[in-house]
C-alpha atoms as a PDB file:
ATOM      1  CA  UNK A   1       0.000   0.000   0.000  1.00  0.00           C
ATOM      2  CA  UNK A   2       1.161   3.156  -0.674  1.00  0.00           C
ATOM      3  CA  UNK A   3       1.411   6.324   1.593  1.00  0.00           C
ATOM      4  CA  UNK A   4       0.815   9.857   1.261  1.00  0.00           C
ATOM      5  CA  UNK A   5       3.313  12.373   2.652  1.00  0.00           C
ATOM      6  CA  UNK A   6       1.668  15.749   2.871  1.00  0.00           C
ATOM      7  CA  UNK A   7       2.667  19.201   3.845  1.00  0.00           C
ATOM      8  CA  UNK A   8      -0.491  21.106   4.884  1.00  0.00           C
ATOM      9  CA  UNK A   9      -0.997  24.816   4.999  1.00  0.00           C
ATOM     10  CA  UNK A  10      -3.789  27.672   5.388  1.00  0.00           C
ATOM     11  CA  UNK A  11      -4.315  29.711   2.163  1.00  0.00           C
ATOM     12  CA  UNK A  12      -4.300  33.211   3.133  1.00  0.00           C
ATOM     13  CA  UNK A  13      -8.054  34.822   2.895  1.00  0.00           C
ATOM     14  CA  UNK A  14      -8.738  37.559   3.637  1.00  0.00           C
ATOM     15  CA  UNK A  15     -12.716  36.963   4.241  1.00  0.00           C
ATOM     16  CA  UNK A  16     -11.718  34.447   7.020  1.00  0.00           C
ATOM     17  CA  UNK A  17     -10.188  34.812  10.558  1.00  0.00           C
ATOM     18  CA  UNK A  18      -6.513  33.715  10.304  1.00  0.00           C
ATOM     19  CA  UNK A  19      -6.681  31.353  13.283  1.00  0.00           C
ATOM     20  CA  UNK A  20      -9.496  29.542  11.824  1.00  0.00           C
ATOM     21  CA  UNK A  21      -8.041  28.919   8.785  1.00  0.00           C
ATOM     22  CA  UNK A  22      -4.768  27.137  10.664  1.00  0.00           C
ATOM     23  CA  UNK A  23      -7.475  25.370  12.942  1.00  0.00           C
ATOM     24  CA  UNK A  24      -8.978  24.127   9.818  1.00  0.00           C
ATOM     25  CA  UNK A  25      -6.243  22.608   8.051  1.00  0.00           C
ATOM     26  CA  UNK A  26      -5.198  21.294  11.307  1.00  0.00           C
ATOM     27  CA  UNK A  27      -8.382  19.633  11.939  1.00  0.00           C
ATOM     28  CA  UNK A  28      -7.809  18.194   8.146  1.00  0.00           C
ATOM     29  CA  UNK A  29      -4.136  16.908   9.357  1.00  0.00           C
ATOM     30  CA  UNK A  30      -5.844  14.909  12.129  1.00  0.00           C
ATOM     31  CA  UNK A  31      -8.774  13.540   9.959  1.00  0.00           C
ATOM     32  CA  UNK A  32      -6.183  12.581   7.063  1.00  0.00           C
ATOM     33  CA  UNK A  33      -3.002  11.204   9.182  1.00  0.00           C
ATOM     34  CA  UNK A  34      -2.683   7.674  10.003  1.00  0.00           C
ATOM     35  CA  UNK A  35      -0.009   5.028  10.219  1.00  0.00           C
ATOM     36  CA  UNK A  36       0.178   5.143   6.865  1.00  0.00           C
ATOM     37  CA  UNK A  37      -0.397   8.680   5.836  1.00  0.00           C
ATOM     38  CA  UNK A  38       1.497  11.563   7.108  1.00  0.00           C
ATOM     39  CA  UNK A  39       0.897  15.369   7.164  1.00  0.00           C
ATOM     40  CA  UNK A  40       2.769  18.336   8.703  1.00  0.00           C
ATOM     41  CA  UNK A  41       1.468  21.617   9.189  1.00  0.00           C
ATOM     42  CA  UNK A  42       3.860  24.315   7.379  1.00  0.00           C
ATOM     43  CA  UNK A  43       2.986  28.235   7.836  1.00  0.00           C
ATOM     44  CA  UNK A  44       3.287  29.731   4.918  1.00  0.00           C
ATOM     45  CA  UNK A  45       2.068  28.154   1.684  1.00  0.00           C
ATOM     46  CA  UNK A  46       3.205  30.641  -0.483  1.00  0.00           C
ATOM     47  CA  UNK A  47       6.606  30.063   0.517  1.00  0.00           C
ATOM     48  CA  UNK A  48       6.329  26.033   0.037  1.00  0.00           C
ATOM     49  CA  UNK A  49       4.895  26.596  -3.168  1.00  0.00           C
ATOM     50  CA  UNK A  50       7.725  29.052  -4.319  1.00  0.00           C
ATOM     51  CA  UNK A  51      10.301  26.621  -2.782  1.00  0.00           C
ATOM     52  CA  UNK A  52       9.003  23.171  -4.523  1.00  0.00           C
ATOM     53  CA  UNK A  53       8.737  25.226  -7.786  1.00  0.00           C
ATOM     54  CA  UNK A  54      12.603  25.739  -7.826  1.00  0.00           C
ATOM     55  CA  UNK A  55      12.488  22.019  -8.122  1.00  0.00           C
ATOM     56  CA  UNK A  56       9.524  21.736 -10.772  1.00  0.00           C
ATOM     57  CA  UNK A  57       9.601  24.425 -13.153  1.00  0.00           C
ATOM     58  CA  UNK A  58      13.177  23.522 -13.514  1.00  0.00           C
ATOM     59  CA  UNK A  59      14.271  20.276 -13.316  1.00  0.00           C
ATOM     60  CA  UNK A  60      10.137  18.784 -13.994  1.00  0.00           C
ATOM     61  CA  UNK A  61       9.973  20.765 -17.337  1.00  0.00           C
ATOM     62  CA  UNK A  62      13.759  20.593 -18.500  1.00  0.00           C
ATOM     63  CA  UNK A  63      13.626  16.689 -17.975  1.00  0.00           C
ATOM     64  CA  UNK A  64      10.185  16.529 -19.681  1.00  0.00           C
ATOM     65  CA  UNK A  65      11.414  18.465 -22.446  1.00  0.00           C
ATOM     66  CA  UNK A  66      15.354  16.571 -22.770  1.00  0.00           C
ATOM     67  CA  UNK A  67      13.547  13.045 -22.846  1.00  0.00           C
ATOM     68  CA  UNK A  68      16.289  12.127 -19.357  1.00  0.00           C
ATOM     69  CA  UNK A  69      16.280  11.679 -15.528  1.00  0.00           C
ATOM     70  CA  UNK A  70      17.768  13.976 -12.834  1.00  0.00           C
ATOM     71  CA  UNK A  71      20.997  12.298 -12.747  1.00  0.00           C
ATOM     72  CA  UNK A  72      21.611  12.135 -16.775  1.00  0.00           C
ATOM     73  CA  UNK A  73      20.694  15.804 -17.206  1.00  0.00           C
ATOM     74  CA  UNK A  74      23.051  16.804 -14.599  1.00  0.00           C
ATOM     75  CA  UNK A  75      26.152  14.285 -16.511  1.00  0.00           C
ATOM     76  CA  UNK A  76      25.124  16.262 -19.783  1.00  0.00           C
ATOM     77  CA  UNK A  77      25.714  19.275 -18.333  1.00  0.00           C
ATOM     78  CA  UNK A  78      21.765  20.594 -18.979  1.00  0.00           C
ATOM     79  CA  UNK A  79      21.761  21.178 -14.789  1.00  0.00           C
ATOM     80  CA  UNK A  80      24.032  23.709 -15.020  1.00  0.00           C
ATOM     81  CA  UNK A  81      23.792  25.285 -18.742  1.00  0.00           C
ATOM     82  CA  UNK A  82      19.463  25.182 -18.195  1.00  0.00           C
ATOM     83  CA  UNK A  83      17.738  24.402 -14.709  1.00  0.00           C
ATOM     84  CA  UNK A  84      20.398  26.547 -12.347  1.00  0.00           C
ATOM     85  CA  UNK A  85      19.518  29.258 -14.612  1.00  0.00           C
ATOM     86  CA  UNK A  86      15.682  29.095 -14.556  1.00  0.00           C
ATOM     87  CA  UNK A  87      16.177  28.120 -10.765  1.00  0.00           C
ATOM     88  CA  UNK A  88      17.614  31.764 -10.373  1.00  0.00           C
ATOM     89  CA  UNK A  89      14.533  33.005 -11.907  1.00  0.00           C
ATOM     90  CA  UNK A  90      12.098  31.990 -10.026  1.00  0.00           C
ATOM     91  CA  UNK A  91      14.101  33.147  -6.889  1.00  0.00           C
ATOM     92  CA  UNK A  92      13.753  37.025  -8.357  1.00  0.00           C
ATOM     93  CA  UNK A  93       9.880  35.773  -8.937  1.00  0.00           C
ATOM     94  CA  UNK A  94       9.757  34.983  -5.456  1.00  0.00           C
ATOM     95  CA  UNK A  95      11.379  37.235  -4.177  1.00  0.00           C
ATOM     96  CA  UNK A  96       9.736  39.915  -6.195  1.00  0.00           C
ATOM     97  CA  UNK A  97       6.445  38.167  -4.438  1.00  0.00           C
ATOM     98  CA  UNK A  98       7.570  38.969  -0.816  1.00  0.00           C
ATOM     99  CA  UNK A  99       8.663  35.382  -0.498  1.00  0.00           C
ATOM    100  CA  UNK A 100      13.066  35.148   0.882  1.00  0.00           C
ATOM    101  CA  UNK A 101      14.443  31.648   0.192  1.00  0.00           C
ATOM    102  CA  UNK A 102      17.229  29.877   1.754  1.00  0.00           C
ATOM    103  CA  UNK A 103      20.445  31.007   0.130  1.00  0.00           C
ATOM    104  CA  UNK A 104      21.079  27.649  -0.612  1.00  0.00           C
ATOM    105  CA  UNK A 105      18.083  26.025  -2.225  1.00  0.00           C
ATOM    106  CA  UNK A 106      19.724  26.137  -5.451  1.00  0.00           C
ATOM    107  CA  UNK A 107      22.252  23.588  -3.948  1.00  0.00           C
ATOM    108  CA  UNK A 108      19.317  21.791  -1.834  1.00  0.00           C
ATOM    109  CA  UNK A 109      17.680  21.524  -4.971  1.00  0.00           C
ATOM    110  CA  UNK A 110      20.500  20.141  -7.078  1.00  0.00           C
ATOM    111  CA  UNK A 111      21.410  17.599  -4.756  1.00  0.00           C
ATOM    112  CA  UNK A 112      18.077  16.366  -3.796  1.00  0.00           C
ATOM    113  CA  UNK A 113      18.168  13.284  -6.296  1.00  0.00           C
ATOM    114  CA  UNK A 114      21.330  12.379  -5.783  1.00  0.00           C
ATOM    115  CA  UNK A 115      22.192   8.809  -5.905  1.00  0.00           C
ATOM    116  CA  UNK A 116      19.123   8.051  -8.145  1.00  0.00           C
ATOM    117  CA  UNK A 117      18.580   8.579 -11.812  1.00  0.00           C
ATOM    118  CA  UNK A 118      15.077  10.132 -10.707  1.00  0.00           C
ATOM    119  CA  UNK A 119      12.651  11.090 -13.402  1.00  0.00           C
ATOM    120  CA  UNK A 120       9.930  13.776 -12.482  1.00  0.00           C
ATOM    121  CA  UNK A 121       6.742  13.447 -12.518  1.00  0.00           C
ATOM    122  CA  UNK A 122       6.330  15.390 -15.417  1.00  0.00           C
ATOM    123  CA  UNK A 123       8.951  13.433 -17.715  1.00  0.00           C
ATOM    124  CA  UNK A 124       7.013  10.383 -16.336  1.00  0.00           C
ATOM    125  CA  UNK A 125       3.739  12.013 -17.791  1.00  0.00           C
ATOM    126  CA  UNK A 126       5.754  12.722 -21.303  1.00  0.00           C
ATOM    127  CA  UNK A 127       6.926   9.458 -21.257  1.00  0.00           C
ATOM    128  CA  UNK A 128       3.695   7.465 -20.874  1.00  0.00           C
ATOM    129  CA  UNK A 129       2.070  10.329 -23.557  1.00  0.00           C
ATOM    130  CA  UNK A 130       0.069  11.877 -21.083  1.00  0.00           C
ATOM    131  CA  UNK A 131      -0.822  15.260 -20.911  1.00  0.00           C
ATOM    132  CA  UNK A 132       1.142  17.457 -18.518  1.00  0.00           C
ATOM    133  CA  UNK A 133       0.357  19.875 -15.650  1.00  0.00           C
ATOM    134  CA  UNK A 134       1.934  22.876 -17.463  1.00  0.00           C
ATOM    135  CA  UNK A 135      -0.413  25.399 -16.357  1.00  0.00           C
ATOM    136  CA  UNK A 136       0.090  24.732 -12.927  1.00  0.00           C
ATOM    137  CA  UNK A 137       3.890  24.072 -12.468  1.00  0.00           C
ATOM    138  CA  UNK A 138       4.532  26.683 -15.031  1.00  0.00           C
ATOM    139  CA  UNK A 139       1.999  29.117 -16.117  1.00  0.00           C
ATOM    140  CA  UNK A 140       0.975  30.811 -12.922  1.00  0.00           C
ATOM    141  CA  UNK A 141       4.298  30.939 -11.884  1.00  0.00           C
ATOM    142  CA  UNK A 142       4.582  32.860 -14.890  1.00  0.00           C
ATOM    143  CA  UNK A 143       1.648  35.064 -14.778  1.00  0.00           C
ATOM    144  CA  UNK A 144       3.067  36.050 -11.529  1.00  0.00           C
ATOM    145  CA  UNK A 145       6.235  36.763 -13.064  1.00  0.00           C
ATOM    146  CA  UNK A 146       4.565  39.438 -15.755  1.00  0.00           C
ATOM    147  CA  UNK A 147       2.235  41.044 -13.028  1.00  0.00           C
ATOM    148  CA  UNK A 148       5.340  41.864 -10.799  1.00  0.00           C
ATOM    149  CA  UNK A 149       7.434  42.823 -13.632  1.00  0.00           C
ATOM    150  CA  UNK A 150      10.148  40.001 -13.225  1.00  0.00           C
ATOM    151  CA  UNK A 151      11.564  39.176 -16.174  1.00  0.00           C
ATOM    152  CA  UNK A 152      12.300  35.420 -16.857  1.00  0.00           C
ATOM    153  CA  UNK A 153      13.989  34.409 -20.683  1.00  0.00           C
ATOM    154  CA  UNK A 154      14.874  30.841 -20.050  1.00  0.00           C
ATOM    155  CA  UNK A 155      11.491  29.623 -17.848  1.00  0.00           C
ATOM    156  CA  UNK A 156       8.890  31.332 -21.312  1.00  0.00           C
ATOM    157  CA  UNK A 157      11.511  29.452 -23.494  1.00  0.00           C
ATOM    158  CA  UNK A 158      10.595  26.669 -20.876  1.00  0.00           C
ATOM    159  CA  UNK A 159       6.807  27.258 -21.413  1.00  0.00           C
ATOM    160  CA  UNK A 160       6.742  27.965 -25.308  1.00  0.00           C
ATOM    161  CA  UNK A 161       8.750  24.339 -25.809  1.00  0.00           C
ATOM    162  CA  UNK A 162       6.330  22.787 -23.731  1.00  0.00           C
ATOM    163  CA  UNK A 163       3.099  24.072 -25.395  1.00  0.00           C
ATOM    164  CA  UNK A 164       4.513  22.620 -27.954  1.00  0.00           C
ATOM    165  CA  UNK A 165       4.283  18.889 -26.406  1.00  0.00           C
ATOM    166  CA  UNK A 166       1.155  19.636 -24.865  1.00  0.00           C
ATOM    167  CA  UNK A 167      -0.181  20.012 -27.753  1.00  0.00           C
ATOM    168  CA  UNK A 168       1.331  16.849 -29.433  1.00  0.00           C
ATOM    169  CA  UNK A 169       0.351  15.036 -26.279  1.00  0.00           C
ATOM    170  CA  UNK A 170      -3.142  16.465 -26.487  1.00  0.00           C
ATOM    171  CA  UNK A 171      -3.480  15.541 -30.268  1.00  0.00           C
ATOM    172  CA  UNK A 172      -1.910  11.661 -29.271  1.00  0.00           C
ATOM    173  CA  UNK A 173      -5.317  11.649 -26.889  1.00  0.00           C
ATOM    174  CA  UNK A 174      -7.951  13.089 -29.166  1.00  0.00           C
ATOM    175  CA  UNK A 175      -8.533  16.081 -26.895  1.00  0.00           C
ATOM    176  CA  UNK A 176      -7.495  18.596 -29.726  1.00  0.00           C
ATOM    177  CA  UNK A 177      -6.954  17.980 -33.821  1.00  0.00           C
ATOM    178  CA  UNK A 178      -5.846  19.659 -36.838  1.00  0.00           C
ATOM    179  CA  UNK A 179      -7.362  19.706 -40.539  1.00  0.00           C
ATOM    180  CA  UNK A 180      -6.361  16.931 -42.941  1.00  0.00           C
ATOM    181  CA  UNK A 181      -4.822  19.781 -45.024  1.00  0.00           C
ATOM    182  CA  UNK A 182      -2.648  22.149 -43.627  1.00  0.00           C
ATOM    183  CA  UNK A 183      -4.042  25.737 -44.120  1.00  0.00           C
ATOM    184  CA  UNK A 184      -1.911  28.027 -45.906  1.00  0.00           C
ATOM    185  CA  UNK A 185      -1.495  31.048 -43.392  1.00  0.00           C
ATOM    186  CA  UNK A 186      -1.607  34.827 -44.528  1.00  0.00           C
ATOM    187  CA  UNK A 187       0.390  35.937 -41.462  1.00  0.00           C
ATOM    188  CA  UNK A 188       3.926  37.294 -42.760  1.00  0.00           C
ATOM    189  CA  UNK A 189       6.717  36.422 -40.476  1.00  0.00           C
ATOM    190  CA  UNK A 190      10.130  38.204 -40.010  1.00  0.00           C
END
């Protein structure tokens, strides 16, 4: 059987008394944990979010994109040439967001596979031609990104390449098609 680990937090709303929403998600922790399922409580969800999306709109989409593990895109040099670089951008995201993490979650980060060739869950998706959770590892980190102003080359270059397979993977399931015959279109490129 397989467990759940879970880290639990309070969204922040502002229509609802603070201490009820921790008292809620605790109440959820005790409902949900077991001996085989196990939730913490964590503060600030904002900040766990920002923090596991060093890890997934980096390593997730580059991996999903290069077709390889953790391990191999790290021996072909892709860690540091691609994922380092996007992992700095969503630190200024972040940061530009209120949100201060550890100086070294870049390193936490790199080194949390090591000693497995791990593939994410997104290259797993790829992989088995499902569709992928770009939107949410990806897009609203990037909305965010354009509402505060943060500029961030290599995670759009991220996003445009994997539109791009989404839309192969969606076409592979039948969720979205294209005519027989290409259309000839009038838009002039330069």
């Amino acid at each position: 059987m397989q467990s759940d680990h879970l880290v639990i937090s309070a969204f922040e709303n502002p229509n609802v008394d603070a201490d009820s929403q921790v008292a809620a998600a605790n109440r959820f922790i005790e409902m949900y944990s077991n001996n085989i399922n196990k939730c913490v409580y964590f503060a600030s969800a904002k900040w766990y979010r920002y923090r596991k999306l060093v890890y997934n709109a980096c390593l997730n989409t580059t991996c999903a994109l290069t077709g390889v593990d953790t391990g191999r895109l790290e021996a072909a040099g892709g860690l540091e040439a691609i994922a380092i670089p996007a992992m700095k951008e969503v630190i200024r995201v972040a940061k530009a967001d209120g949100v201060e993490l550890p100086d070294d979650v870049i390193n936490v980060v790199c080194h949390a596979d090591d000693g497995d060739y791990f593939e994410p869950s997104m290259r797993v998706d790829v992989k088995k031609g499902n569709p992928i959770e770009l939107e949410a590892i990806l897009g609203n980190l990037l909305d965010t990104a354009r509402k505060l102003k943060v500029e961030t080359p290599i995670l759009d270059l991220l996003f445009k390449l994997l539109t791009v397979v989404q839309f192969r993977l969606k076409e592979a399931n039948g969720y979205v098609g294209v005519p027989e015959k290409r259309p000839i279109p009038d838009t002039f490129f330069k």
